[in-house]
Protein backbone atom coordinates (compact mmCIF):
# COMPACT_ATOMS: atom_id res chain seq x y z
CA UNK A 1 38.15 119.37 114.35
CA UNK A 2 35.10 118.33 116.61
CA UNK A 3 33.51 120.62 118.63
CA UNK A 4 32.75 118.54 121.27
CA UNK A 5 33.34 120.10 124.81
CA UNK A 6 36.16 119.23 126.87
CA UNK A 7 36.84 116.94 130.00
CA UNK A 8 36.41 119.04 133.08
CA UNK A 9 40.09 118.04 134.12
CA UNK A 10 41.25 119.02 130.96
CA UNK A 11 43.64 122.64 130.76
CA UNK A 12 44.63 123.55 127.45
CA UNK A 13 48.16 125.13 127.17
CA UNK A 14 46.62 128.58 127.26
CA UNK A 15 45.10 128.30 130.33
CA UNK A 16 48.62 127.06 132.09
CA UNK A 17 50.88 129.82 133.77
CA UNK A 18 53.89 130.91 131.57
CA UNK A 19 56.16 129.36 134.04
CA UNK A 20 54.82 126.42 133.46
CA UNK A 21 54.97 126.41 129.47
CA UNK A 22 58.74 127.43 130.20
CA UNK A 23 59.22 124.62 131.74
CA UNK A 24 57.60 122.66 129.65
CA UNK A 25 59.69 124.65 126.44
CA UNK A 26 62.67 123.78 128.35
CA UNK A 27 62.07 119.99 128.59
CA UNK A 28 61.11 119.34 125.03
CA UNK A 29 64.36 121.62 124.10
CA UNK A 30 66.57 119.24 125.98
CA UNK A 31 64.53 115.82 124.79
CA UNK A 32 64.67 116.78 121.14
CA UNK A 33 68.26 117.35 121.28
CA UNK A 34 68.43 114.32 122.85
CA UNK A 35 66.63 112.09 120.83
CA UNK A 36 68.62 113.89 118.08
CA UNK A 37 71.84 112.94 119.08
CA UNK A 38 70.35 109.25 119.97
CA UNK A 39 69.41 109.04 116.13
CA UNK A 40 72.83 110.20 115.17
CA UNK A 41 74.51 107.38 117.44
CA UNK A 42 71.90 104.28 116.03
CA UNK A 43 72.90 105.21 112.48
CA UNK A 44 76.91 105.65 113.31
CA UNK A 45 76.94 102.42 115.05
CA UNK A 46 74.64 100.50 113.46
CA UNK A 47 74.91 101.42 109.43
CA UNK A 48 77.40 99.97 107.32
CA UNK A 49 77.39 96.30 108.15
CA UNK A 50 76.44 95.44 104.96
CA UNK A 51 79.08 97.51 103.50
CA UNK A 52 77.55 100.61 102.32
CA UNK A 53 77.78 102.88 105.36
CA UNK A 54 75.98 105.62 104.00
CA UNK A 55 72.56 104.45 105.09
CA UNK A 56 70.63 102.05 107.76
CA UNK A 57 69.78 98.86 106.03
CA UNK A 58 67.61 96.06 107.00
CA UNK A 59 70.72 93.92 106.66
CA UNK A 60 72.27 95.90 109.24
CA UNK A 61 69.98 95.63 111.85
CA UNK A 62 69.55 91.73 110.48
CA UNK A 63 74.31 91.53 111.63
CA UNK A 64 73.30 93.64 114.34
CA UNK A 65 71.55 91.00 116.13
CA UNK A 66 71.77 87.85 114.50
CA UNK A 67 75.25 87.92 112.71
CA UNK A 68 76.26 87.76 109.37
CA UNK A 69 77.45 84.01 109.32
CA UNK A 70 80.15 85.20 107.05
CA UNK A 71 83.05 85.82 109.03
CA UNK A 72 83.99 87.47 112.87
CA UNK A 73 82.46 90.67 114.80
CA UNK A 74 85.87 92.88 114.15
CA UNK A 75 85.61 91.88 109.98
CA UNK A 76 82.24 93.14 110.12
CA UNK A 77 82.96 96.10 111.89
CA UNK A 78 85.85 97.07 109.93
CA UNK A 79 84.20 96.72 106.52
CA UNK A 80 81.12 98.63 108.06
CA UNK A 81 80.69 101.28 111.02
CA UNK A 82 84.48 101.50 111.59
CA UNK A 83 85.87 101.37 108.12
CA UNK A 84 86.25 105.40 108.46
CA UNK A 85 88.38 105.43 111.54
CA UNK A 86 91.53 104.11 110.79
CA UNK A 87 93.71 104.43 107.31
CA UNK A 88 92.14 101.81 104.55
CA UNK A 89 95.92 99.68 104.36
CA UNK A 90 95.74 99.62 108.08
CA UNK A 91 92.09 98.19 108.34
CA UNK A 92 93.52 95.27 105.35
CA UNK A 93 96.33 94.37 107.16
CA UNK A 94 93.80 93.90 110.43
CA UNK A 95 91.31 92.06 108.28
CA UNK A 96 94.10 89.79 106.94
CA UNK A 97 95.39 89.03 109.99
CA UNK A 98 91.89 88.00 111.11
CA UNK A 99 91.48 85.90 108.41
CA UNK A 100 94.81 83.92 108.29
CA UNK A 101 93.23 82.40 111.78
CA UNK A 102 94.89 85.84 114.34
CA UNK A 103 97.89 84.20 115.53
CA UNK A 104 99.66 85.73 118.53
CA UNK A 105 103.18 86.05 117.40
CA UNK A 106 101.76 88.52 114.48
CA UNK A 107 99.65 89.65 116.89
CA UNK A 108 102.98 91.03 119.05
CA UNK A 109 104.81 92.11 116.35
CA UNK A 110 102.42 94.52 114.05
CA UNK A 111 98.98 94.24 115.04
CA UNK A 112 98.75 95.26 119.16
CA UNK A 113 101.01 98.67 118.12
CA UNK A 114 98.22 99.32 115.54
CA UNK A 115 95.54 98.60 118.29
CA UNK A 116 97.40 100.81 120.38
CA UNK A 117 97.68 103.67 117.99
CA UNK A 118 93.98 103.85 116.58
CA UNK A 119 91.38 102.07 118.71
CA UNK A 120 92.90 102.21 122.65
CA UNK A 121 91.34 105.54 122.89
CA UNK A 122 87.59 103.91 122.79
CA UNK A 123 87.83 99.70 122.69
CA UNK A 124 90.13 99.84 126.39
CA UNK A 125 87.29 97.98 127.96
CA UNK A 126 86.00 100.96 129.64
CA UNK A 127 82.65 101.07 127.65
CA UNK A 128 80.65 97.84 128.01
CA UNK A 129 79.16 98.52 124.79
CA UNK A 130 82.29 98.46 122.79
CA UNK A 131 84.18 96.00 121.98
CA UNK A 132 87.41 95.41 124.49
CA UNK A 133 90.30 95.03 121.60
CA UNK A 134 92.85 95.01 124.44
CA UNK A 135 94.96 92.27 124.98
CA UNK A 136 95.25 89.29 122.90
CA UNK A 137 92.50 87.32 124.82
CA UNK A 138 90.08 89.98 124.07
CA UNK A 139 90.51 90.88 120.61
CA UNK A 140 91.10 86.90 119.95
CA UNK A 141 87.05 86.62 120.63
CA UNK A 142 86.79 89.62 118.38
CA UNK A 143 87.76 87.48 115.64
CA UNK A 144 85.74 84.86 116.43
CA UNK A 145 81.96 83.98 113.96
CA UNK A 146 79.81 86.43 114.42
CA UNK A 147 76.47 85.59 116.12
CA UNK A 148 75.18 89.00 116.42
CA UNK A 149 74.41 90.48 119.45
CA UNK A 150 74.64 88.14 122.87
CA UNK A 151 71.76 87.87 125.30
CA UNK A 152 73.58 89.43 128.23
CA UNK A 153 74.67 92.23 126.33
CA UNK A 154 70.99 92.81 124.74
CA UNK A 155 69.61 92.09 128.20
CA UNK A 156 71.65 94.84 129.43
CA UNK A 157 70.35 97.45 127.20
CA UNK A 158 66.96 96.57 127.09
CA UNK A 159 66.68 97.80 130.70
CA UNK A 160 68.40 101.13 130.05
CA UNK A 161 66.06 101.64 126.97
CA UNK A 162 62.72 100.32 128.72
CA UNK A 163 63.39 102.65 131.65
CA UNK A 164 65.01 105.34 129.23
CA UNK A 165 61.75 105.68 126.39
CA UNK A 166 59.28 105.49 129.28
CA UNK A 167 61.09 108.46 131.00
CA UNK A 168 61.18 110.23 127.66
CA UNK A 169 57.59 110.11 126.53
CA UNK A 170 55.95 109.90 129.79
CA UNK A 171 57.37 113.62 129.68
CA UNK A 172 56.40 114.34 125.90
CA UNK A 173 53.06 112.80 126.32
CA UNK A 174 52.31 114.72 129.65
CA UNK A 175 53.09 117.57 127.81
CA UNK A 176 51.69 116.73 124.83
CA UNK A 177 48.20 115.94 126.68
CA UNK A 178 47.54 120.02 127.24
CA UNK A 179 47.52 119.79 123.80
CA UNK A 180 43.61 120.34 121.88
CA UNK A 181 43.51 117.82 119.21
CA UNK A 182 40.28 116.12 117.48
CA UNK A 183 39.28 112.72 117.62
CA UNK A 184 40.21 112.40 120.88
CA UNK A 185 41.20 108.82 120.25
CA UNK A 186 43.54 109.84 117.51
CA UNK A 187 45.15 111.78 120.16
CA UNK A 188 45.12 108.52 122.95
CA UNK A 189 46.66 106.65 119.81
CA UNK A 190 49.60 109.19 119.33
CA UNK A 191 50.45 108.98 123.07
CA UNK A 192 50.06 105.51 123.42
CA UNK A 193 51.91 104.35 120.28
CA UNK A 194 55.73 105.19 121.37
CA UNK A 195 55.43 102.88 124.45
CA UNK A 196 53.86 100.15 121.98
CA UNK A 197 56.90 100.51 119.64
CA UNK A 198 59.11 100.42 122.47
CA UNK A 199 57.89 97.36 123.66
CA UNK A 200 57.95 96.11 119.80
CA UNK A 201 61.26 97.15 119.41
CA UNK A 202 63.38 95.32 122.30
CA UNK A 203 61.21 91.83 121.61
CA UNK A 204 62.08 92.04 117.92
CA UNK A 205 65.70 91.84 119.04
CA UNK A 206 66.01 88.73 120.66
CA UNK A 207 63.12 87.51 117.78
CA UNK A 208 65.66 88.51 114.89
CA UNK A 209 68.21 86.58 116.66
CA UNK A 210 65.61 83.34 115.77
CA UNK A 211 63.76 85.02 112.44
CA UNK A 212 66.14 87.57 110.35
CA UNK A 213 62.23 89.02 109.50
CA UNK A 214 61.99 90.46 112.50
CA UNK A 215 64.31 93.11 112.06
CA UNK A 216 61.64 95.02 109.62
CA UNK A 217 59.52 94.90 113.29
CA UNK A 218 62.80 96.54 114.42
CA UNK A 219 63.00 99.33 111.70
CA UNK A 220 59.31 99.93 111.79
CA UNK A 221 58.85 100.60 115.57
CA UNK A 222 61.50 102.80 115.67
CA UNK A 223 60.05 105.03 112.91
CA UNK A 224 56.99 105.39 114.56
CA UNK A 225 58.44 106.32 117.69
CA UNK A 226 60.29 108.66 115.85
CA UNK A 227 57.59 109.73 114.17
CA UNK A 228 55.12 109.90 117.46
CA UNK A 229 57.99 112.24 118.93
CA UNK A 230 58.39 114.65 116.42
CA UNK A 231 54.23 115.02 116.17
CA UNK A 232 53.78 115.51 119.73
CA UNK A 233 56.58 118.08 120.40
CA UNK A 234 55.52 120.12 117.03
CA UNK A 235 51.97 120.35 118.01
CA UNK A 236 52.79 120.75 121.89
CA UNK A 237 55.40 123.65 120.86
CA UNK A 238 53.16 125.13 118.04
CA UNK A 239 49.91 125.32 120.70
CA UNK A 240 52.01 126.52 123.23
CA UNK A 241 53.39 129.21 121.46
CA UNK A 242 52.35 130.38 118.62
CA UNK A 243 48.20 128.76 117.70
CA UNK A 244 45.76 131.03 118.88
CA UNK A 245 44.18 131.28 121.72
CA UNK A 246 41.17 129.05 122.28
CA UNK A 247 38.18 130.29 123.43
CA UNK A 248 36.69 129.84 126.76
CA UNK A 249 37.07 126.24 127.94
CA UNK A 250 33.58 124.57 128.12
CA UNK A 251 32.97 122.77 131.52
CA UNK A 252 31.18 120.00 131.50
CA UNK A 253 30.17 117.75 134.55
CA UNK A 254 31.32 113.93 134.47
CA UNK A 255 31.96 114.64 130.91
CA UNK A 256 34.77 111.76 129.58
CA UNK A 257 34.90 113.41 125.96
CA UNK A 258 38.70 113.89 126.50
């Protein structure tokens, strides 16, 4: 690493007090379990449209938001992400019933007691970003061509996830900025690269909707966010913690070096 002196604003993780690196600790506890879990949900609900659920394709992300032109939202999801949940003759008989054109006397007779049974618990309505399988009306759309993902609904989400990833690594990169690491723009690039890839990320999803291609921009901005993440909070928990300590800080004047 360069030896070049530091910014006279800068404060290097052993110079903070240890109330402030527990705070700090605590934060990036919380954040990594939460972009854990995150991960954990994208891959449950989004792998397994193309029929192997066992890993996140770019043909998933590709029926995510565009649609598979091959037949209606509940097939899809009950060859892919929801093929585990209910009994394999009981997700058949759904899928038949779908594809004999979902007629309501059938409907009344055998499929609404299934509906009932195994998906009332989650698809009552309740979660907007589920689909409602309640009632004929709803599930009827259900089983209509899938298109992928509708503006509203992607509309709705982008705001939670623009206000969400700035929240998130504003606080990683804050932290992350106490952190001594040479070149100094390697270190801007690191910070500045997860809002980037958010910004990357929700455009690709209306622009797969238009060019299937887009979904690699999709894939690839949410690795590097990932991958920004889990850099910062390694070297931000590794300098807090357990590098040693740095000598003392050089001052220097006006100095933009960092």
């Amino acid at each position: 690493m360069s030896d070049a002196p530091e910014h006279r604003l800068f404060y290097h993780f052993s110079e903070l007090p240890c109330s402030l690196r527990v705070l700090y600790t605590s934060a990036l506890v919380i954040l990594a379990f939460g972009y854990l879990f995150a991960l954990i949900y994208v891959f449950h609900a989004q792998a397994g449209r193309d029929g192997n659920p066992n890993m996140l394709s770019y043909e998933d992300i590709v029926f995510a938001y565009r649609g598979s032109g091959k037949g209606s939202r509940l097939e899809g999801a009950l060859r892919g992400p929801m093929s585990t949940m209910l009994p394999a003759d009981e997700g058949a008989a759904l899928i038949k019933w779908v594809q004999e054109g979902a007629d309501r006397s059938h409907y009344e007779t055998a499929i609404k007691p299934l509906l009932d049974k195994r998906c009332a618990s989650c698809h009552d309505g309740s979660n907007p970003h589920l689909l409602n399988l309640m009632g004929y009306d709803n599930i009827k759309k259900a089983t209509e061509m899938d298109t992928g993902a509708d503006i509203f609904t992607l509309v709705r989400v982008s705001h939670i996830h623009l206000f969400g990833f700035t929240f998130i690594f504003f606080t990683i990169g804050l932290i992350f900025s106490h952190a001594r690491l040479r070149p100094v723009w390697f270190k801007c690039v690191v910070i500045a690269m997860p809002f980037i890839g958010t910004l990357l990320d929700v455009s690709a999803w209306y622009m797969t909707k238009l060019y299937a291609w887009f979904a690699w921009v999709v894939m690839i901005s949410g690795m590097v966010m990932a991958l920004c993440f889990a850099f910062m909070w390694v070297v931000s928990m590794y300098q807090m913690w357990f590098a040693p300590a740095l000598p003392q800080v050089v001052w220097r004047k006006d100095s933009d070096v960092d």
